[in-house]
C-alpha atoms as a PDB file:
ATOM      1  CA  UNK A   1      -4.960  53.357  60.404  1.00  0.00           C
ATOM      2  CA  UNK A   2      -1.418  51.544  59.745  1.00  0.00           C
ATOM      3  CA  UNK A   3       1.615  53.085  61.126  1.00  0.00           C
ATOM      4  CA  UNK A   4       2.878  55.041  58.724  1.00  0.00           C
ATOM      5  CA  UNK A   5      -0.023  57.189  58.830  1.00  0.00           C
ATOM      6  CA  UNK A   6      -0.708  57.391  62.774  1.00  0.00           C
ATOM      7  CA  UNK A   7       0.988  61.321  63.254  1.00  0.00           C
ATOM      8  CA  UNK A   8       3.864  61.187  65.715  1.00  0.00           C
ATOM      9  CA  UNK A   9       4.021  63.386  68.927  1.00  0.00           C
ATOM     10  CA  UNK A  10       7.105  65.024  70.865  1.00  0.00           C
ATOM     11  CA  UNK A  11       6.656  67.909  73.419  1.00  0.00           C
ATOM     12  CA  UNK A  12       9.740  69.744  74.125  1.00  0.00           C
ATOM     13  CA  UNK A  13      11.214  71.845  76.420  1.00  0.00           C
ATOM     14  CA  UNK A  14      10.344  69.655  79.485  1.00  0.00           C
ATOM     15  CA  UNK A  15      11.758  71.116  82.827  1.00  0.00           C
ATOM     16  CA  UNK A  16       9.331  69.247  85.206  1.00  0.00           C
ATOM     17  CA  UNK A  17       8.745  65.776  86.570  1.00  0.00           C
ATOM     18  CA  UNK A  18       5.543  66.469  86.820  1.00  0.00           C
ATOM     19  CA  UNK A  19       5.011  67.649  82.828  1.00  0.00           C
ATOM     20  CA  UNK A  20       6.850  64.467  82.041  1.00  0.00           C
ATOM     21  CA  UNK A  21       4.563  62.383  83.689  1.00  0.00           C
ATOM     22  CA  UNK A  22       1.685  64.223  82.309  1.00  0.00           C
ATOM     23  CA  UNK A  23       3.050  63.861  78.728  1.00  0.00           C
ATOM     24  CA  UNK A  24       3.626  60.680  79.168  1.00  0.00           C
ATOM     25  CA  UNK A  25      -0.187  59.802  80.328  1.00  0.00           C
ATOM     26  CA  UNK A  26      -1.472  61.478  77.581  1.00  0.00           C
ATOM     27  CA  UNK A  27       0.339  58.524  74.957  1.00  0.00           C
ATOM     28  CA  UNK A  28       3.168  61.035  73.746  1.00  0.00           C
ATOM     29  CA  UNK A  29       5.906  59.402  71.705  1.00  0.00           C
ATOM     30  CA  UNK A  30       9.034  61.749  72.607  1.00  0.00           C
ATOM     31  CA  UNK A  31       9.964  63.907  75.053  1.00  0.00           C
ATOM     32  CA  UNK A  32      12.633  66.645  74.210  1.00  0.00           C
ATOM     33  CA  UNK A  33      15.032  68.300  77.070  1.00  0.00           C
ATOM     34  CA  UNK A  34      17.257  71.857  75.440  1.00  0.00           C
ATOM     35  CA  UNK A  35      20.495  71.711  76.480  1.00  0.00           C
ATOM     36  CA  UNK A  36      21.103  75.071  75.204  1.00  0.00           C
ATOM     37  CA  UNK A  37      21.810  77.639  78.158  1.00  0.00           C
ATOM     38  CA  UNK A  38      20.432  81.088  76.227  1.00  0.00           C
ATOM     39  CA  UNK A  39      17.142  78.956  76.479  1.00  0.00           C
ATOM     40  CA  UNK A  40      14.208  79.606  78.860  1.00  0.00           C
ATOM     41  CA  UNK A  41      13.779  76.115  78.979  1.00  0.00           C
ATOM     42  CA  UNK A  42      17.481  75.110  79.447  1.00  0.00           C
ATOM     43  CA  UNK A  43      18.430  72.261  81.164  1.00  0.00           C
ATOM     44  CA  UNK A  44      21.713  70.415  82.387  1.00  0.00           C
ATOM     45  CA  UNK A  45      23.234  67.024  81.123  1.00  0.00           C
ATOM     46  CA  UNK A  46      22.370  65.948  84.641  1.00  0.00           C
ATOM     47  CA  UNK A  47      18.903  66.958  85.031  1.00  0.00           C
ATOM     48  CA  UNK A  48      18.209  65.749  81.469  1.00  0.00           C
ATOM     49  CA  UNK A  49      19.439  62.740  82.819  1.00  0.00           C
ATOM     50  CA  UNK A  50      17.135  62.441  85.520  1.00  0.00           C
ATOM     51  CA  UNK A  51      13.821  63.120  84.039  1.00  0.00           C
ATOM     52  CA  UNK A  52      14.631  60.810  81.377  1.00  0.00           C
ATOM     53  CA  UNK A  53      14.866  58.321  83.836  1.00  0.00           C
ATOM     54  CA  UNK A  54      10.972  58.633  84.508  1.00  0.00           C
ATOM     55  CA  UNK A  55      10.386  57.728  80.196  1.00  0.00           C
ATOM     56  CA  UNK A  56       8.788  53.974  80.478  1.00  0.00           C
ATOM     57  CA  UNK A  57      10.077  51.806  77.422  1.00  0.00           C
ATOM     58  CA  UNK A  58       9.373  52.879  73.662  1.00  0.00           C
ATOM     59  CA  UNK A  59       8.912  56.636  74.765  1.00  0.00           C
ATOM     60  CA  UNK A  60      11.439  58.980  73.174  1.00  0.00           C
ATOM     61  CA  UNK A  61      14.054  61.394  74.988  1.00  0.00           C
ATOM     62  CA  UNK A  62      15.626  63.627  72.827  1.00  0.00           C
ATOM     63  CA  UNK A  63      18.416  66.299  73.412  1.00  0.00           C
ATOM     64  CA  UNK A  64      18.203  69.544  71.889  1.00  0.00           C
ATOM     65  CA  UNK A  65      21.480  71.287  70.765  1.00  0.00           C
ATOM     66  CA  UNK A  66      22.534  74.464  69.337  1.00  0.00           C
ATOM     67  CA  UNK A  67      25.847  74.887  67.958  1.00  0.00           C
ATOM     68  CA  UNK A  68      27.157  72.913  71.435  1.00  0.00           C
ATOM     69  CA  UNK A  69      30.752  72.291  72.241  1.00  0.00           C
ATOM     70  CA  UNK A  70      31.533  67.791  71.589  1.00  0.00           C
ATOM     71  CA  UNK A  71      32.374  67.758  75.360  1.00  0.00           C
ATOM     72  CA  UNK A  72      28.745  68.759  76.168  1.00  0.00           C
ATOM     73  CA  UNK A  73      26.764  66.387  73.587  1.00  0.00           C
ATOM     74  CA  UNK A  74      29.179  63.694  74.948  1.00  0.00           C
ATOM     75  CA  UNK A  75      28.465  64.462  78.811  1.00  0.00           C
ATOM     76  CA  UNK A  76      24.644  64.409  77.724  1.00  0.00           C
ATOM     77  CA  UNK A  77      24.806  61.084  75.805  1.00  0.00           C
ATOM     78  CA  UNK A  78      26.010  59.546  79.110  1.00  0.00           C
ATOM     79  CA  UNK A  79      23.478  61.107  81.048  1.00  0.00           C
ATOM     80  CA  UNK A  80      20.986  59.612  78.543  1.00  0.00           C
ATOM     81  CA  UNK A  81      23.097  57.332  76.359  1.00  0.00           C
ATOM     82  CA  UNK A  82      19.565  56.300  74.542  1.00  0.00           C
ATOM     83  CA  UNK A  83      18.577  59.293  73.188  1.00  0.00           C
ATOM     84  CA  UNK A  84      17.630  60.489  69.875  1.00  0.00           C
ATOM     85  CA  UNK A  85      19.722  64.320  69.038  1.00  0.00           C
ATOM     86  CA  UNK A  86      18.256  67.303  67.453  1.00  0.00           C
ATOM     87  CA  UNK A  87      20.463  69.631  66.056  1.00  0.00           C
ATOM     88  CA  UNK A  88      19.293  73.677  65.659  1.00  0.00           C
ATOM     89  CA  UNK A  89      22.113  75.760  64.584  1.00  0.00           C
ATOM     90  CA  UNK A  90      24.610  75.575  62.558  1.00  0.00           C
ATOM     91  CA  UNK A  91      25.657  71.972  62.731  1.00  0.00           C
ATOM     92  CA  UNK A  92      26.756  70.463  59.392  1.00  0.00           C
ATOM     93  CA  UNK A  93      25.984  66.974  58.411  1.00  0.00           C
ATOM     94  CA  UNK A  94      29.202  65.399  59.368  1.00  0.00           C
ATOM     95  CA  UNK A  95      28.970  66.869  63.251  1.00  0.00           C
ATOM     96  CA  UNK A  96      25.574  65.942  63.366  1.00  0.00           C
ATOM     97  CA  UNK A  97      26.206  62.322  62.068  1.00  0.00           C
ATOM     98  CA  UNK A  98      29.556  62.302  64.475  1.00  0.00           C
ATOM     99  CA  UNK A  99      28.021  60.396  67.466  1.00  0.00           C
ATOM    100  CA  UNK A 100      26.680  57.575  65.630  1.00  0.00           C
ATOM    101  CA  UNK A 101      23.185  58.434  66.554  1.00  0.00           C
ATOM    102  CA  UNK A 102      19.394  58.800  64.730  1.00  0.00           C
ATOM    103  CA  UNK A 103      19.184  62.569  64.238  1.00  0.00           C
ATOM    104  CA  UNK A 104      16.661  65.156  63.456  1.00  0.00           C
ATOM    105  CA  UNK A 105      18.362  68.318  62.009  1.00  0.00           C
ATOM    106  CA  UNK A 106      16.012  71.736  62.122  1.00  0.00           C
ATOM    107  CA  UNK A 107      15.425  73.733  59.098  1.00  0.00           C
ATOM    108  CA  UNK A 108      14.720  77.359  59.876  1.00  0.00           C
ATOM    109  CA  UNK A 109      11.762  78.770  57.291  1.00  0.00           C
ATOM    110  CA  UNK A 110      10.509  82.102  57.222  1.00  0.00           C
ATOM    111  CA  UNK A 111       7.543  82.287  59.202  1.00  0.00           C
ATOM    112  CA  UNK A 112       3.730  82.897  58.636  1.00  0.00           C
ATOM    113  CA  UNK A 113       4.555  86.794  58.066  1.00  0.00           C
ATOM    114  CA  UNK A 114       7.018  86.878  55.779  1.00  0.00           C
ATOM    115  CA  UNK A 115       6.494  87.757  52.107  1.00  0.00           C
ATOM    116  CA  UNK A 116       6.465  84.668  49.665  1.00  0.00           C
ATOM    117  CA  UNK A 117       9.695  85.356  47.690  1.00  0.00           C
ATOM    118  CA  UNK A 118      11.156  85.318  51.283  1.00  0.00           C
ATOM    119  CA  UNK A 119       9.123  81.949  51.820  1.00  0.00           C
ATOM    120  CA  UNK A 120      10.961  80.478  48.901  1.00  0.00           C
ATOM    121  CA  UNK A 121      14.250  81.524  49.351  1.00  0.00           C
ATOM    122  CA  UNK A 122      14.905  78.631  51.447  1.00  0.00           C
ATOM    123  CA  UNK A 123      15.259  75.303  49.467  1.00  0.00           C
ATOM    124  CA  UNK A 124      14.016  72.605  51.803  1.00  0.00           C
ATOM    125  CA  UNK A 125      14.722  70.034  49.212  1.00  0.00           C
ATOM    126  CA  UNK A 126      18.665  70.878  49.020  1.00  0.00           C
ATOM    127  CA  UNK A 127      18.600  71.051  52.892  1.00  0.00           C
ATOM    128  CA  UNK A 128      17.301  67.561  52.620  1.00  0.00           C
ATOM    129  CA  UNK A 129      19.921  66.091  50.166  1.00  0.00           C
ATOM    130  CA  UNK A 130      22.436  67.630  52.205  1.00  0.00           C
ATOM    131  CA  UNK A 131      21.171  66.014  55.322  1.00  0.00           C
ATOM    132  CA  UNK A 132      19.789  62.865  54.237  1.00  0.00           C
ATOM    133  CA  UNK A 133      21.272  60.699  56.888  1.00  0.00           C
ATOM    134  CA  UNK A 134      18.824  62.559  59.278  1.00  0.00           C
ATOM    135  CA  UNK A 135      16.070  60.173  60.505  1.00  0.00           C
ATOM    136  CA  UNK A 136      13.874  63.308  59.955  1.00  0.00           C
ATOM    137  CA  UNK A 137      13.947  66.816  59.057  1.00  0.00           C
ATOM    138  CA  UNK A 138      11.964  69.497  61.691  1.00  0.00           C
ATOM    139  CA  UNK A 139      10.399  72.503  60.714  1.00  0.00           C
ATOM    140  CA  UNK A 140      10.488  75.367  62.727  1.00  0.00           C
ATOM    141  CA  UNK A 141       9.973  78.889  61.842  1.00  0.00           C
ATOM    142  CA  UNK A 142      13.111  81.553  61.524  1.00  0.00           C
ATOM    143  CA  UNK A 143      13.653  83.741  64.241  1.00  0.00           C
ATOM    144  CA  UNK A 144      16.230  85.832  65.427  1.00  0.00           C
ATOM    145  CA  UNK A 145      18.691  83.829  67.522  1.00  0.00           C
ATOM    146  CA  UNK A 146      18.595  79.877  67.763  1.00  0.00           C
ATOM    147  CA  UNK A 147      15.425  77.750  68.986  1.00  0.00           C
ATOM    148  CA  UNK A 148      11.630  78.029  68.887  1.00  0.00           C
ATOM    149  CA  UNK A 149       9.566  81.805  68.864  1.00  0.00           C
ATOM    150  CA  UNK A 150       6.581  80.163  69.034  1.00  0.00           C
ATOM    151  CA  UNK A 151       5.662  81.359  65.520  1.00  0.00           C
ATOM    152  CA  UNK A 152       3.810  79.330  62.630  1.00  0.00           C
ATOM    153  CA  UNK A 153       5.725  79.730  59.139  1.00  0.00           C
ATOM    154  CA  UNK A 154       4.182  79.334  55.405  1.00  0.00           C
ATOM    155  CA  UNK A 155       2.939  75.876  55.292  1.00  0.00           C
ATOM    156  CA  UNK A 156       1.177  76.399  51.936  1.00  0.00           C
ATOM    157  CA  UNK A 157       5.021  77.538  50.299  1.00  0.00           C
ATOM    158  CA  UNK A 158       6.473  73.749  51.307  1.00  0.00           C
ATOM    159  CA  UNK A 159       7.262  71.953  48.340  1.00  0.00           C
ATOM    160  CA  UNK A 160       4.684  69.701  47.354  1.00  0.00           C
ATOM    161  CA  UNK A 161       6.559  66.123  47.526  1.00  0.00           C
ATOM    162  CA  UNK A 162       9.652  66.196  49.612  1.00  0.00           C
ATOM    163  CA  UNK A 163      11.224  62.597  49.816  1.00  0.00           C
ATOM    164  CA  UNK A 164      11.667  62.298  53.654  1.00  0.00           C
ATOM    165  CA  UNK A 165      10.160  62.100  57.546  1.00  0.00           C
ATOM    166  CA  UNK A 166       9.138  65.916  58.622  1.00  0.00           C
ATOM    167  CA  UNK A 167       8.410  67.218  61.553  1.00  0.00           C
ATOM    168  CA  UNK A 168       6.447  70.276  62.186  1.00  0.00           C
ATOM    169  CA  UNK A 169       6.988  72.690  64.637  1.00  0.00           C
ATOM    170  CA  UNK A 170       6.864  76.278  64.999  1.00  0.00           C
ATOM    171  CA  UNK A 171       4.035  78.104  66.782  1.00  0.00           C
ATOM    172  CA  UNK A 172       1.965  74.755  66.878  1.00  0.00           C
ATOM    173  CA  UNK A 173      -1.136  74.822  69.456  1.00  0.00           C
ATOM    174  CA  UNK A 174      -4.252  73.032  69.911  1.00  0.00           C
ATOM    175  CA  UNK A 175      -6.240  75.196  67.878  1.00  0.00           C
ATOM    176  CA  UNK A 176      -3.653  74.878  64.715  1.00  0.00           C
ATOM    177  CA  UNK A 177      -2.131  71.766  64.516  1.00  0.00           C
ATOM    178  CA  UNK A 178      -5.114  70.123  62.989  1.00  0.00           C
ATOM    179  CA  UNK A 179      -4.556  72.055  60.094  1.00  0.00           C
ATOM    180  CA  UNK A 180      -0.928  71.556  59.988  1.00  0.00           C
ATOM    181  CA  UNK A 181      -0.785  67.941  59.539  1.00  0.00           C
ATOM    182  CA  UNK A 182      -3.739  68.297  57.033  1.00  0.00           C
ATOM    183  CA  UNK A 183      -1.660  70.688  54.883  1.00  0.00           C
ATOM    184  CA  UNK A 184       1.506  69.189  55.695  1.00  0.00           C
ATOM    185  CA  UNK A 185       1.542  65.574  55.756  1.00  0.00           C
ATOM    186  CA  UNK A 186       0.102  64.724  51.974  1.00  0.00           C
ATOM    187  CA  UNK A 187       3.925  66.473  51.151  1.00  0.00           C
ATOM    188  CA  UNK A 188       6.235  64.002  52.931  1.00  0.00           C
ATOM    189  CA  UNK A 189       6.829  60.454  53.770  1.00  0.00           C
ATOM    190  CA  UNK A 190       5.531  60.403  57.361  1.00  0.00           C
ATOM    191  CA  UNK A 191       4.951  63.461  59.621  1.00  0.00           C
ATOM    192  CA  UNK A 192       5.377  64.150  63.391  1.00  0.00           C
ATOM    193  CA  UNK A 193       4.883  67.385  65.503  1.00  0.00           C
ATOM    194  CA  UNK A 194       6.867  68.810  68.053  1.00  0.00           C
ATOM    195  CA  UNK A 195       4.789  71.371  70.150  1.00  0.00           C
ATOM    196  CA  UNK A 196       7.009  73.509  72.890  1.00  0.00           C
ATOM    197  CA  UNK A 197       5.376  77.054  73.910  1.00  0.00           C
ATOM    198  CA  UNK A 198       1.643  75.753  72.716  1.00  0.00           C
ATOM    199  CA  UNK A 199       1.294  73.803  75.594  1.00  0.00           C
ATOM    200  CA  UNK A 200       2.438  75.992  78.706  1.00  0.00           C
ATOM    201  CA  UNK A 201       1.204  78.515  80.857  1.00  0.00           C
ATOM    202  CA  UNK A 202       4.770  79.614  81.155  1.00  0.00           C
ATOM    203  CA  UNK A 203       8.264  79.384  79.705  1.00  0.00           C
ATOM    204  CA  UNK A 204       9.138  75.758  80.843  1.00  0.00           C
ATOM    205  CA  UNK A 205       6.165  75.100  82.669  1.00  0.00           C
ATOM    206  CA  UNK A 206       3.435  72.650  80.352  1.00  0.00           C
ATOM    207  CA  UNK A 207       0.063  72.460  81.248  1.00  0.00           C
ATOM    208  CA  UNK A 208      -1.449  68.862  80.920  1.00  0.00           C
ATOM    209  CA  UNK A 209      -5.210  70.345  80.415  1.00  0.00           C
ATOM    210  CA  UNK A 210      -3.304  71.698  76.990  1.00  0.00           C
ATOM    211  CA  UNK A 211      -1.286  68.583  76.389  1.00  0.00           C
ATOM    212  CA  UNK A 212      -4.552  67.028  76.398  1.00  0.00           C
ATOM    213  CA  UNK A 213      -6.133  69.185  73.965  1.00  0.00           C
ATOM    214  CA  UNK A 214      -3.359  68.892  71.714  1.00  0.00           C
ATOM    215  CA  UNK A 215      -2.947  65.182  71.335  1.00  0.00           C
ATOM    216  CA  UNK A 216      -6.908  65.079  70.856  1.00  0.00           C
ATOM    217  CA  UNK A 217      -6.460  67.674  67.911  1.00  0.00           C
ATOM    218  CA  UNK A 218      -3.425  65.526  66.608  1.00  0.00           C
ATOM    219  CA  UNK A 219      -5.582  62.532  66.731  1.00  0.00           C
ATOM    220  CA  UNK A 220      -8.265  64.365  65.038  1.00  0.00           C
ATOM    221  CA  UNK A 221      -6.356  65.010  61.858  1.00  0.00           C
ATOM    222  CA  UNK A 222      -5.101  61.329  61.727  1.00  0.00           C
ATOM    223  CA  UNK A 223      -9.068  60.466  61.619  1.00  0.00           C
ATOM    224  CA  UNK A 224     -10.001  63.103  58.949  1.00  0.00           C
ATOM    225  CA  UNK A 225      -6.785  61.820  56.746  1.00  0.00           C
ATOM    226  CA  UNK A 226      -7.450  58.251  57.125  1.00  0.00           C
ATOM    227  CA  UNK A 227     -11.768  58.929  55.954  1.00  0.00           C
ATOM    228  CA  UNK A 228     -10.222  60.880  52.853  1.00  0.00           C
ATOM    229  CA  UNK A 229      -7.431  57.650  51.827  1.00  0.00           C
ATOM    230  CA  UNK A 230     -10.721  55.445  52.457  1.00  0.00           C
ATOM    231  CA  UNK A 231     -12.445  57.548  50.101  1.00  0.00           C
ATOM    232  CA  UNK A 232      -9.653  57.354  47.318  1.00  0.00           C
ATOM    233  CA  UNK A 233     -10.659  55.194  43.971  1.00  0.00           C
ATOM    234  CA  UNK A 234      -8.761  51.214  44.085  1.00  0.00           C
ATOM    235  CA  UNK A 235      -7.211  50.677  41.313  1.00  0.00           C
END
């Protein structure tokens, strides 16, 4: 399997040394800390800062924002002046391109329940012109307030070839993300997930046992996507 196709994992919503350490045994790419104070998982600049300190080299800390003042993003860059941002409110593409940073930017889509002209209100493929400095687009499910409800949304309503790097979050667990990134990643250019309540026995608190489970169920899609591009004719 080359690169492109290996299925990129973050875990977010890390409050623990412990959890990062775990995460980071079980080979994942990113680790996400929510500076967003409303949040159960909320943490400050400063403790960001130190459990990014435990990341070894080529692993990922990203800091989660929603609709934050520029003093905060800029005390959290120098707590952790490597890390990637991810933007879930209302940020526009100039604030979000501001710091001279990669980016994600969250798109909110109506989740698994809602009916399908609801589904297709919401034109992922504008969103994505309009933010197409992003390094990727994530996305999570609409819910009321800002951040994650741990709800799936309609994967079968995403377009069918949208010309960028998703990630896929929202309601993601062991049991579903195999499915996901079957559905999901034939539709973009290269596809991560980002699992947050799927892996925890409480809000803020991961379980490794599930972290486990999950990378083994990411891992398992990779293998059933790379046997079906082996079986594809040559030209």
């Amino acid at each position: 399997m080359n690169a492109s196709q290996r299925t990129r994992i973050k875990i977010c919503g890390l409050t623990r040394e412990a959890d990062v350490d775990a995460a980071v045994g079980a080979g994942i790419d990113a680790l996400g800390f929510v500076i967003y104070a409303p949040s159960a998982r909320y943490v400050t600049p400063e403790r960001a800062g130190e459990l990014a300190q435990r990341l070894p080299p080529f692993v990922t800390p990203v800091l989660l924002f929603v609709n934050a003042q520029p003093e905060l993003i800029a005390q959290a860059l120098q707590r952790v002046p490597n890390a990637l941002l991810q933007f879930h409110g209302d940020e526009g593409p100039d604030q979000c391109a501001h710091w001279g940073r990669p980016f994600v930017r969250a798109a909110r889509l109506p989740d698994a329940d809602a009916p399908t002209d609801a589904a297709k209100a919401f034109d992922l493929l504008k969103f994505v012109h309009a933010f197409k400095h992003a390094q990727a687009i994530l996305l999570d499910a609409h819910v009321e307030g800002y951040g994650g409800g741990g709800k799936t949304f309609n994967w079968s309503q995403l377009p069918t070839n949208v010309n960028a790097h998703l990630v896929l979050s929202g309601g993601l667990t062991p049991a579903n993300v195999t499915d996901g990134i079957l559905q999901v990643r034939p539709r973009c250019q290269t596809l991560a997930v980002d699992v947050s309540s799927g892996v925890e026995v409480s809000k803020g608190i991961k379980s490794a046992e599930k972290i486990h489970q999950f990378v083994a169920a990411v891992r398992a899609a990779d293998e059933q996507l790379a046997k079906r591009h082996a079986q594809l004719p040559t030209a």
